[in-house]
N, C-alpha and C. Protein backbone atom coordinates (compact mmCIF):
# COMPACT_ATOMS: atom_id res chain seq x y z
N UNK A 1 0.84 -1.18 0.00
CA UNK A 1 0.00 0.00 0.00
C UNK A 1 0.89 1.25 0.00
N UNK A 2 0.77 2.10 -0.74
CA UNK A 2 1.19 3.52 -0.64
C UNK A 2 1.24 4.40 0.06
N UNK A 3 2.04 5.02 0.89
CA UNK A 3 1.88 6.01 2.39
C UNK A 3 2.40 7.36 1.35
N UNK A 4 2.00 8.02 2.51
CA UNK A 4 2.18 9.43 2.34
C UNK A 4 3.10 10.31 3.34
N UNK A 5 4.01 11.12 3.23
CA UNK A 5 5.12 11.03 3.77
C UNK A 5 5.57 13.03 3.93
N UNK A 6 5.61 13.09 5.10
CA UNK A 6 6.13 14.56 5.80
C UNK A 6 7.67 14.19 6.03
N UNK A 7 8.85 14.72 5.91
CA UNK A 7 10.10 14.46 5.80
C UNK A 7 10.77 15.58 6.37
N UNK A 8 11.81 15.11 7.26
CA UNK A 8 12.53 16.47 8.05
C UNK A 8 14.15 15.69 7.41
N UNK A 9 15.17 16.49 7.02
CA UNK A 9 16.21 16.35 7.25
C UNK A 9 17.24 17.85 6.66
N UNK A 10 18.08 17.58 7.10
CA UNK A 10 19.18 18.41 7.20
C UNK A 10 19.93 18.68 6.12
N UNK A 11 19.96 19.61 5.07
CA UNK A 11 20.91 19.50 4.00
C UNK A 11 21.59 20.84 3.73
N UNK A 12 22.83 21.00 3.23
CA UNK A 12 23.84 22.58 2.73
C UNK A 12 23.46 22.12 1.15
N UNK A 13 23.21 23.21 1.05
CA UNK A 13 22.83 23.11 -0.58
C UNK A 13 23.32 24.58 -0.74
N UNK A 14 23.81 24.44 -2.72
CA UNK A 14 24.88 25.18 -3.10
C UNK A 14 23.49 25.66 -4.39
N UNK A 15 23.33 26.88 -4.58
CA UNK A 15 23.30 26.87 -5.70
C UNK A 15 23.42 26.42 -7.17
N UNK A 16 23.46 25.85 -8.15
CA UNK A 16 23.86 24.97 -9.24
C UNK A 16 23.01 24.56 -10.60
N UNK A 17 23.42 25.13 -11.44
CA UNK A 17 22.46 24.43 -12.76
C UNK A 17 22.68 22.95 -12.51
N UNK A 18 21.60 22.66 -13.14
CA UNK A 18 21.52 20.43 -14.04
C UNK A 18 23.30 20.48 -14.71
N UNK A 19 23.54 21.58 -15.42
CA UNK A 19 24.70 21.48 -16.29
C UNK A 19 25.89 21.17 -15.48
N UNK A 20 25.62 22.55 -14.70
CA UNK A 20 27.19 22.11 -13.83
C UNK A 20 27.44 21.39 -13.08
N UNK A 21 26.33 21.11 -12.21
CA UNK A 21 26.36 19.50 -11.56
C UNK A 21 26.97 18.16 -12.32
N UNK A 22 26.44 18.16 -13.33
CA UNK A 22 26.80 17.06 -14.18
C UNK A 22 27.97 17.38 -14.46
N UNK A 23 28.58 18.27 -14.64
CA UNK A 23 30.08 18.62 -14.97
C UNK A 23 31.00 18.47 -13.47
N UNK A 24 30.12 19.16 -12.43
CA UNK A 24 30.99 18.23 -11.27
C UNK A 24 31.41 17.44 -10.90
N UNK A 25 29.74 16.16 -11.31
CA UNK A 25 30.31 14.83 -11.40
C UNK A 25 30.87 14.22 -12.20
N UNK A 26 31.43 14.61 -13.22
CA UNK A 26 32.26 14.39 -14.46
C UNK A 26 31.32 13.34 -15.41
N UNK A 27 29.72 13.87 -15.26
CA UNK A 27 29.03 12.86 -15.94
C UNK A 27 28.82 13.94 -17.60
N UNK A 28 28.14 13.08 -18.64
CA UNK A 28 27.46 13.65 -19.45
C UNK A 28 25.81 13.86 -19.35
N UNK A 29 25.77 15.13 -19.84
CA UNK A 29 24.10 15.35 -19.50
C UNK A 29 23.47 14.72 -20.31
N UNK A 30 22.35 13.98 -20.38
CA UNK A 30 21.44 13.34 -20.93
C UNK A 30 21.12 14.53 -22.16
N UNK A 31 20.50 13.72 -22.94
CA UNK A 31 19.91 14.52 -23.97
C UNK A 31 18.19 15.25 -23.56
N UNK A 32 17.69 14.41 -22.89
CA UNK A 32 16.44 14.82 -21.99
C UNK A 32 16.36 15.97 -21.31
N UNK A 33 17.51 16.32 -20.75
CA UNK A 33 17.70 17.35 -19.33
C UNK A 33 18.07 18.67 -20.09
N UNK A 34 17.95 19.47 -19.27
CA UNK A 34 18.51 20.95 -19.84
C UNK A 34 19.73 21.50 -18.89
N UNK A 35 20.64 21.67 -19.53
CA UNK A 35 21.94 22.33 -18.92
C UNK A 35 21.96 23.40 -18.01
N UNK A 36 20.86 24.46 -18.18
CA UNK A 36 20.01 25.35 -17.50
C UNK A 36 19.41 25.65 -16.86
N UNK A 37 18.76 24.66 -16.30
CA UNK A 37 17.53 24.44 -15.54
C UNK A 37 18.37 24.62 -14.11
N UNK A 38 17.43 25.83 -13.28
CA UNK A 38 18.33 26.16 -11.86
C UNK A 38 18.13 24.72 -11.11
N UNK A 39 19.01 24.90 -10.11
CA UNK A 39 18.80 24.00 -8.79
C UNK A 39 19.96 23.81 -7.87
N UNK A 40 19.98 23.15 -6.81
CA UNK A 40 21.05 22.90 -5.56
C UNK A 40 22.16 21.55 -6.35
N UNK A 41 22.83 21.77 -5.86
CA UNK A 41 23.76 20.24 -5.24
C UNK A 41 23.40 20.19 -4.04
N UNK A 42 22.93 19.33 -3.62
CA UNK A 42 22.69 18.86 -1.93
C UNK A 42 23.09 17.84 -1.47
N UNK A 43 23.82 18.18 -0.28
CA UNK A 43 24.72 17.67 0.82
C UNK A 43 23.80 17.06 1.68
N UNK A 44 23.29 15.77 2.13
CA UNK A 44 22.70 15.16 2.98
C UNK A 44 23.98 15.41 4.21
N UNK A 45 23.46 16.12 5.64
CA UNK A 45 24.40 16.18 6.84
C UNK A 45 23.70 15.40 7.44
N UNK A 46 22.83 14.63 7.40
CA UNK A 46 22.51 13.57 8.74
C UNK A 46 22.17 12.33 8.29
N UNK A 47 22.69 11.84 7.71
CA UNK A 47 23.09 10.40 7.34
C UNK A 47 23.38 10.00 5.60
N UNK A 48 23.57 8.70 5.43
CA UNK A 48 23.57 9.08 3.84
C UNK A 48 25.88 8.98 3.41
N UNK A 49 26.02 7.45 3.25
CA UNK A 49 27.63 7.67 3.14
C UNK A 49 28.17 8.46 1.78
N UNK A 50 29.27 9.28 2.29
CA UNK A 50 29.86 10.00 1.44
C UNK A 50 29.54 9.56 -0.03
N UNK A 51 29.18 10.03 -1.44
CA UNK A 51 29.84 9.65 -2.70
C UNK A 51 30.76 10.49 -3.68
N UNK A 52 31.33 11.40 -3.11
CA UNK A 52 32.60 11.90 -3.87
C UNK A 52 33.38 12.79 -2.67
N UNK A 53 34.62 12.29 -3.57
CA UNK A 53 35.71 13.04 -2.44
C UNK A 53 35.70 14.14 -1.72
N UNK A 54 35.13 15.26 -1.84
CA UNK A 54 35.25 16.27 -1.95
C UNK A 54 33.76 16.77 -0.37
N UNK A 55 33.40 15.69 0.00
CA UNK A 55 31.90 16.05 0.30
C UNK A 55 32.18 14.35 1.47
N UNK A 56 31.83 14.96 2.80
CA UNK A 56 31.44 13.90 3.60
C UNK A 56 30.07 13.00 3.50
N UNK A 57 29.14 14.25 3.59
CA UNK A 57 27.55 13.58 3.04
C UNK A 57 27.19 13.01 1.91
N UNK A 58 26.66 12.23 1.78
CA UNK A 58 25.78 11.92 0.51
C UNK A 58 25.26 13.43 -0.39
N UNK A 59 25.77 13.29 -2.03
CA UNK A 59 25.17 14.44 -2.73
C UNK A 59 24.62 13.97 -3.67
N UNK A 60 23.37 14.95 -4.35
CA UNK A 60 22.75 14.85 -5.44
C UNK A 60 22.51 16.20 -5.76
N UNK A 61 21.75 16.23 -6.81
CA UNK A 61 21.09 17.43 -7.34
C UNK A 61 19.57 17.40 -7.62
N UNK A 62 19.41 18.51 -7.04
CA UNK A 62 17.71 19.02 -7.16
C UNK A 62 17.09 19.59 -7.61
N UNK A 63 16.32 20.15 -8.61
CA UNK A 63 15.44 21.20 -9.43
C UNK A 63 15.00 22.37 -8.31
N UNK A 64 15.45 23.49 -8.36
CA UNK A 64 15.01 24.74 -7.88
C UNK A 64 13.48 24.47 -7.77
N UNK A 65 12.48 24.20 -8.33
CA UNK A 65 11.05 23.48 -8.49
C UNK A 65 10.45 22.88 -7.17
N UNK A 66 11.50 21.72 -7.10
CA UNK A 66 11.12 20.90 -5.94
C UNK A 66 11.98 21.15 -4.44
N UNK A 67 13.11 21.76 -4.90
CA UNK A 67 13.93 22.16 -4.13
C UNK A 67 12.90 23.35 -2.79
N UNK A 68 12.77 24.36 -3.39
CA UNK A 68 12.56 25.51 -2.48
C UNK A 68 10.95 25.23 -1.76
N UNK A 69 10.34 24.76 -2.50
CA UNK A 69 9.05 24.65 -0.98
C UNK A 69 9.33 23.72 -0.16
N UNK A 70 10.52 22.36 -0.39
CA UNK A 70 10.39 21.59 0.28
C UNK A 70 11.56 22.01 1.58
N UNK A 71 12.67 23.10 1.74
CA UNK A 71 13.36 23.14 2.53
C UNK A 71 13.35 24.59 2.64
N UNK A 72 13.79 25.34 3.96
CA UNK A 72 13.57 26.23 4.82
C UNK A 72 14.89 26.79 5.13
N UNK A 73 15.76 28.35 5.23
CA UNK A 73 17.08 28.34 5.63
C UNK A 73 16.84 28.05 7.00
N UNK A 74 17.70 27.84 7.67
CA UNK A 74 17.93 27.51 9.01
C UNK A 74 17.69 28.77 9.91
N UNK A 75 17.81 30.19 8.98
CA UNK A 75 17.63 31.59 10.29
C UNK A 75 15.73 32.08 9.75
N UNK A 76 15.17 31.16 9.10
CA UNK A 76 13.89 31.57 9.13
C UNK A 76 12.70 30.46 9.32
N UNK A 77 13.51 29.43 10.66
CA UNK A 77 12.05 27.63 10.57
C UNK A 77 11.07 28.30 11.18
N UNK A 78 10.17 27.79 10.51
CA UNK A 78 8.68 27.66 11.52
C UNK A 78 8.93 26.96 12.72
N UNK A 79 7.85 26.73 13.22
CA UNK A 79 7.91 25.80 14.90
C UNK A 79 8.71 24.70 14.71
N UNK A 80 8.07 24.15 13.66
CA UNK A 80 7.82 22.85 13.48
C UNK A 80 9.59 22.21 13.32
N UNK A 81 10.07 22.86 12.69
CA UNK A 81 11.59 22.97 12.44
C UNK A 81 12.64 23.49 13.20
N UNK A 82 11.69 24.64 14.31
CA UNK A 82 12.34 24.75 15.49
C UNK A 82 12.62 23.74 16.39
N UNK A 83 11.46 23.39 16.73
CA UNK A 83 11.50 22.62 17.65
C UNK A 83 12.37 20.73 17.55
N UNK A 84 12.69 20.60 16.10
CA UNK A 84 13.43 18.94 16.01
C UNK A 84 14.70 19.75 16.43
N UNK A 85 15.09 21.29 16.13
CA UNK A 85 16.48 21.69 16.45
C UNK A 85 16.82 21.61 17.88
N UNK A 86 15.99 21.61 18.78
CA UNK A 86 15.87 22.21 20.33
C UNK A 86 15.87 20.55 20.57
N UNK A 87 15.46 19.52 19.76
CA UNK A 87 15.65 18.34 20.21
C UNK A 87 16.49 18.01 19.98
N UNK A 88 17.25 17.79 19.07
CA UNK A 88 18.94 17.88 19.03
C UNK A 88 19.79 18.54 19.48
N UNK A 89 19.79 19.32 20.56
CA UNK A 89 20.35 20.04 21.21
C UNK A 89 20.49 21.54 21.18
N UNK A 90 20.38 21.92 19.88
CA UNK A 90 20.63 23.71 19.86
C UNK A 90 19.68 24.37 20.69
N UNK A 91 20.55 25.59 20.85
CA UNK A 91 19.84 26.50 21.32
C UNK A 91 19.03 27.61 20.10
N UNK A 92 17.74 27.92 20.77
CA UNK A 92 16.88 28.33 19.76
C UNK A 92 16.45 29.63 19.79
N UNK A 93 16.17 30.70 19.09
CA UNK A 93 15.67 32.07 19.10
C UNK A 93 14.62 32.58 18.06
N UNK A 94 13.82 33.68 18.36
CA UNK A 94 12.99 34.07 17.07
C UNK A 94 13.87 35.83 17.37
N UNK A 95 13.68 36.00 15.71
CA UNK A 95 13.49 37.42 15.31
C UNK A 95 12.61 38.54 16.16
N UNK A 96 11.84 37.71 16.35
CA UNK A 96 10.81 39.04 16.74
C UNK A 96 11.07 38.92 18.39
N UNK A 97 11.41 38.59 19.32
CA UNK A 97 11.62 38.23 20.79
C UNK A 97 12.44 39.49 20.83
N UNK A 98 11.35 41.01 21.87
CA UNK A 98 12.82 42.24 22.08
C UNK A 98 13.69 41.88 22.58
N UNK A 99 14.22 40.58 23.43
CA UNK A 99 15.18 40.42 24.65
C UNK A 99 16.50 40.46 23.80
N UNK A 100 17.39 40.93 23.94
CA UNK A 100 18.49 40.56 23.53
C UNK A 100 19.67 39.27 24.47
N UNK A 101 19.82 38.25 24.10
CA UNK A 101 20.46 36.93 24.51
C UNK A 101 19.67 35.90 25.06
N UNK A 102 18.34 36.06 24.64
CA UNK A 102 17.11 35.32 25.06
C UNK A 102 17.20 33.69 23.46
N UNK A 103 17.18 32.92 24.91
CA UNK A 103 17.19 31.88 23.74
C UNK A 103 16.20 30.66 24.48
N UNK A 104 15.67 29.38 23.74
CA UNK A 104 15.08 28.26 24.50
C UNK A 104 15.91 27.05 24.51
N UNK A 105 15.63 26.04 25.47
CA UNK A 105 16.59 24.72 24.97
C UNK A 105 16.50 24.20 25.89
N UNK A 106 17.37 22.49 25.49
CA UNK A 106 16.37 21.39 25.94
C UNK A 106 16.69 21.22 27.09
N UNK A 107 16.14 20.48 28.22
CA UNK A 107 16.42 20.18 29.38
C UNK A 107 16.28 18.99 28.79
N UNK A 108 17.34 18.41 29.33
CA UNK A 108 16.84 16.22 29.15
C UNK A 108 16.48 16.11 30.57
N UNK A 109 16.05 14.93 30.53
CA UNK A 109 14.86 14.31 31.98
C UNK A 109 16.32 13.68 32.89
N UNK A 110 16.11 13.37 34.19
CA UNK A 110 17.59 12.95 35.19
C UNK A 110 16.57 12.39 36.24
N UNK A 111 17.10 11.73 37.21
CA UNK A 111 16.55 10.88 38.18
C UNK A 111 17.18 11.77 39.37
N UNK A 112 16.75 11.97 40.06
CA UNK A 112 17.39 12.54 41.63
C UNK A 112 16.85 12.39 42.87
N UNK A 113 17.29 12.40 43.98
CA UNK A 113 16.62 11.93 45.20
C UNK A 113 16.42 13.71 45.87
N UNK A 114 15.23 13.79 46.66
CA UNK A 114 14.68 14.69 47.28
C UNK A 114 15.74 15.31 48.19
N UNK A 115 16.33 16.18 48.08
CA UNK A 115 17.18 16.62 49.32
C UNK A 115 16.77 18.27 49.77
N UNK A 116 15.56 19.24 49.20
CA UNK A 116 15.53 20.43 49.46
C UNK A 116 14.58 20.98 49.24
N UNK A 117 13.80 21.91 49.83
CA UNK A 117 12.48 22.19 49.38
C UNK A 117 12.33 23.04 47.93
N UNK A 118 11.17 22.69 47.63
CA UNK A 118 9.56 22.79 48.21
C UNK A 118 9.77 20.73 48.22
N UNK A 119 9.77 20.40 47.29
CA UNK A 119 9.72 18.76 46.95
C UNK A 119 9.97 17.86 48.47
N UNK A 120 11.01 18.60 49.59
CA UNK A 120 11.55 17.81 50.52
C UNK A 120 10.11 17.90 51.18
N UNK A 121 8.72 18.69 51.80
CA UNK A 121 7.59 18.91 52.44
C UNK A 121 7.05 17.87 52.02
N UNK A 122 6.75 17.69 50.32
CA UNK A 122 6.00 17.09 49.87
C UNK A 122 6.01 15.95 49.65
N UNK A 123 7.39 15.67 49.24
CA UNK A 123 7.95 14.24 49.10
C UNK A 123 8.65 13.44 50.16
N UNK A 124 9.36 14.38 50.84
CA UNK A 124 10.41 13.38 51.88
C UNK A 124 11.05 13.60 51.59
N UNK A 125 12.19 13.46 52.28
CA UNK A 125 14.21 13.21 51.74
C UNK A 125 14.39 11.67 51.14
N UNK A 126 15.15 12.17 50.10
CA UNK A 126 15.17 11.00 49.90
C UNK A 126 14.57 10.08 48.57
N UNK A 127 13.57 10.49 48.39
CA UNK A 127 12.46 10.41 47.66
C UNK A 127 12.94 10.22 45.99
N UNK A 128 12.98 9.22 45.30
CA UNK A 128 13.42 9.46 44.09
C UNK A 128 12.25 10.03 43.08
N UNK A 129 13.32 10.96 42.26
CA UNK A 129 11.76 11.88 41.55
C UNK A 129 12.59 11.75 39.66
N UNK A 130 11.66 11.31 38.97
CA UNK A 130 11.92 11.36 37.53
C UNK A 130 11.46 12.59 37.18
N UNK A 131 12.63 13.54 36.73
CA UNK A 131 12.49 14.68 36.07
C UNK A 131 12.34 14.91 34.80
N UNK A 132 11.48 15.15 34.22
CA UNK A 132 10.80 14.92 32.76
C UNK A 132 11.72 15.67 31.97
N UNK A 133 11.63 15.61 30.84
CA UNK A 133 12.66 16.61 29.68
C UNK A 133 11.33 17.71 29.24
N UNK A 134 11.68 18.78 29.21
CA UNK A 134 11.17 20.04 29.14
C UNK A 134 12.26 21.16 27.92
N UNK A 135 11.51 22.60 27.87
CA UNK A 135 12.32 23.36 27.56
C UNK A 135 11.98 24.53 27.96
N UNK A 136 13.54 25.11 28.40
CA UNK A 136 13.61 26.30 29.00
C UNK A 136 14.00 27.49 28.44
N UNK A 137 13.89 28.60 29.27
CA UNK A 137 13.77 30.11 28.64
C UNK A 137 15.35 31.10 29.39
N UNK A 138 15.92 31.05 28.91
CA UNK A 138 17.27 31.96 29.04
C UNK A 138 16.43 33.42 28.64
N UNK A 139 16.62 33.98 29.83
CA UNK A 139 15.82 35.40 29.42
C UNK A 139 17.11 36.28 29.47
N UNK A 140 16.70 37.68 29.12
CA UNK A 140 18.23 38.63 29.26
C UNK A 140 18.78 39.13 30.45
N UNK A 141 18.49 39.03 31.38
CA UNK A 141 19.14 39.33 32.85
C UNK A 141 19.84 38.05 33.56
N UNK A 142 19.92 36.68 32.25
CA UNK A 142 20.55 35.50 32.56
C UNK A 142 19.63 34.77 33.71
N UNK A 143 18.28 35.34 33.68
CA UNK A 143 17.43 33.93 34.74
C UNK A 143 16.68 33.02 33.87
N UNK A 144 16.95 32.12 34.55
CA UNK A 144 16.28 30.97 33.69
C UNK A 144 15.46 30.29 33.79
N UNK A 145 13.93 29.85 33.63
CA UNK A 145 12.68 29.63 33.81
C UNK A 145 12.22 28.50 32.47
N UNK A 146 11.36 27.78 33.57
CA UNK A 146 10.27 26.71 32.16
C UNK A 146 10.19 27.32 31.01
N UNK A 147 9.99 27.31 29.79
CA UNK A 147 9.42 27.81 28.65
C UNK A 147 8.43 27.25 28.16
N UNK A 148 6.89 28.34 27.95
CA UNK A 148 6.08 27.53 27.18
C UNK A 148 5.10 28.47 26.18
N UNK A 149 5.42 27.75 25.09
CA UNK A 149 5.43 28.55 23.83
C UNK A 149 3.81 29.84 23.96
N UNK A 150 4.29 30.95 22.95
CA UNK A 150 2.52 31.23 22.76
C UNK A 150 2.42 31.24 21.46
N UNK A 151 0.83 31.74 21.12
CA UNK A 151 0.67 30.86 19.97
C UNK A 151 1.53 31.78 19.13
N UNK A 152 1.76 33.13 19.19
CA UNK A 152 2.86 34.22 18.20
C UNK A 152 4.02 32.59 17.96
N UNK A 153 4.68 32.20 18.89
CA UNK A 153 5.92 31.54 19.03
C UNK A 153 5.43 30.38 17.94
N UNK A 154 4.65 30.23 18.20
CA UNK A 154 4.06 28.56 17.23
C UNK A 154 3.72 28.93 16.37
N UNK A 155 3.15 30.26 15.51
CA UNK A 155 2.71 30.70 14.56
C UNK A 155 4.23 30.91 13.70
N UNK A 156 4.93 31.54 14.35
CA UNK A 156 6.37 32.27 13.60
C UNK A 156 7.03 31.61 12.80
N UNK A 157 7.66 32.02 11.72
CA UNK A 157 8.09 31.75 11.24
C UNK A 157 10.35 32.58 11.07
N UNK A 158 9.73 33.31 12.41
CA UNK A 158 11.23 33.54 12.17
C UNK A 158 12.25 33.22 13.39
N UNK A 159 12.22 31.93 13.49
CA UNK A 159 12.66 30.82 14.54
C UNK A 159 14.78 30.80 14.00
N UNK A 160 15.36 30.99 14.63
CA UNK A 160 16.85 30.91 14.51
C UNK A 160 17.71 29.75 15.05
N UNK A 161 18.76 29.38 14.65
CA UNK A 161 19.85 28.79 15.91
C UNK A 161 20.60 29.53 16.17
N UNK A 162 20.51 29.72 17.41
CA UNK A 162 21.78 30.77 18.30
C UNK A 162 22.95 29.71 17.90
N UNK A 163 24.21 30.76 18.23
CA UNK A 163 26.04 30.28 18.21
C UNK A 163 25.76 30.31 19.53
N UNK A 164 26.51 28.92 19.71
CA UNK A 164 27.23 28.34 21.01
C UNK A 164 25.77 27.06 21.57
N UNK A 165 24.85 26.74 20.89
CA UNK A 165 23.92 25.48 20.73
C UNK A 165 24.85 24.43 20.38
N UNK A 166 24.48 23.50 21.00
CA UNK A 166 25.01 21.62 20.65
C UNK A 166 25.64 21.40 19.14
């Protein structure tokens, strides 16, 4: 049976005609294809083994066509693209946020025993507590608090990766 398929992955893509690609790869262009026709060379960065020297990732080439609705630069994701980044570790920002050094990111979940309040009243000393994975809010006076999105944040589309993220 036939599925239907939403796809996230990671690629550096170069600018590039059909022509010069094919001249990269030291192939001949088909008689079918047009030498002209815009599009990327694309670099698969998250999996995919090397096929030419020059390039760790897996490369191909893509039609400008199919290319541009299907991928996003990295300083303008929606949520949706934010948020697999914040799961891989980066740290995350929008455009429109006034704070300056305000970013979100991931907490992973940890096991710990109760040693201090409020939890020591409620729980006991002692007490082992599974701390869930969450994400938090680096605000600009460097305090740091839960984060939870509003809908501006989930609507946006001008979602970033901060320097110095995973």
């Amino acid at each position: 049976m036939d599925q239907t398929y939403y796809g996230t992955k990671k690629v550096k893509a170069t600018p590039m005609t059909r022509g010069r690609y094919n001249d990269y790869r030291g192939w001949d262009l088909p008689d079918d294809e047009r030498a002209t026709e815009e599009g990327y060379l694309v670099e698969y960065l998250d999996g995919g083994k090397g096929n030419h020297p020059d390039h760790t990732g897996y490369i191909t080439w893509s039609p400008k066509t199919a290319f541009d609705p299907a991928y996003t630069p990295i300083d303008c994701m929606n949520f949706g693209h934010a948020l697999q980044a914040i799961k891989e570790g980066k740290r995350l920002a929008r455009k429109g946020w006034n704070g300056k050094d305000m970013f979100v990111f991931l907490v992973s979940g940890s096991h710990f025993k109760v040693n201090r309040e409020p939890l020591l009243s409620i729980l006991g000393e002692g007490t082992g507590v599974d701390y869930r994975p969450h994400i938090d809010l680096k605000q600009p006076d460097g305090s740091i608090g839960v984060w939870q999105p509003s809908m501006g944040d989930v609507m946006a589309d001008d979602w970033y990766i901060v320097e110095g993220g995973a």
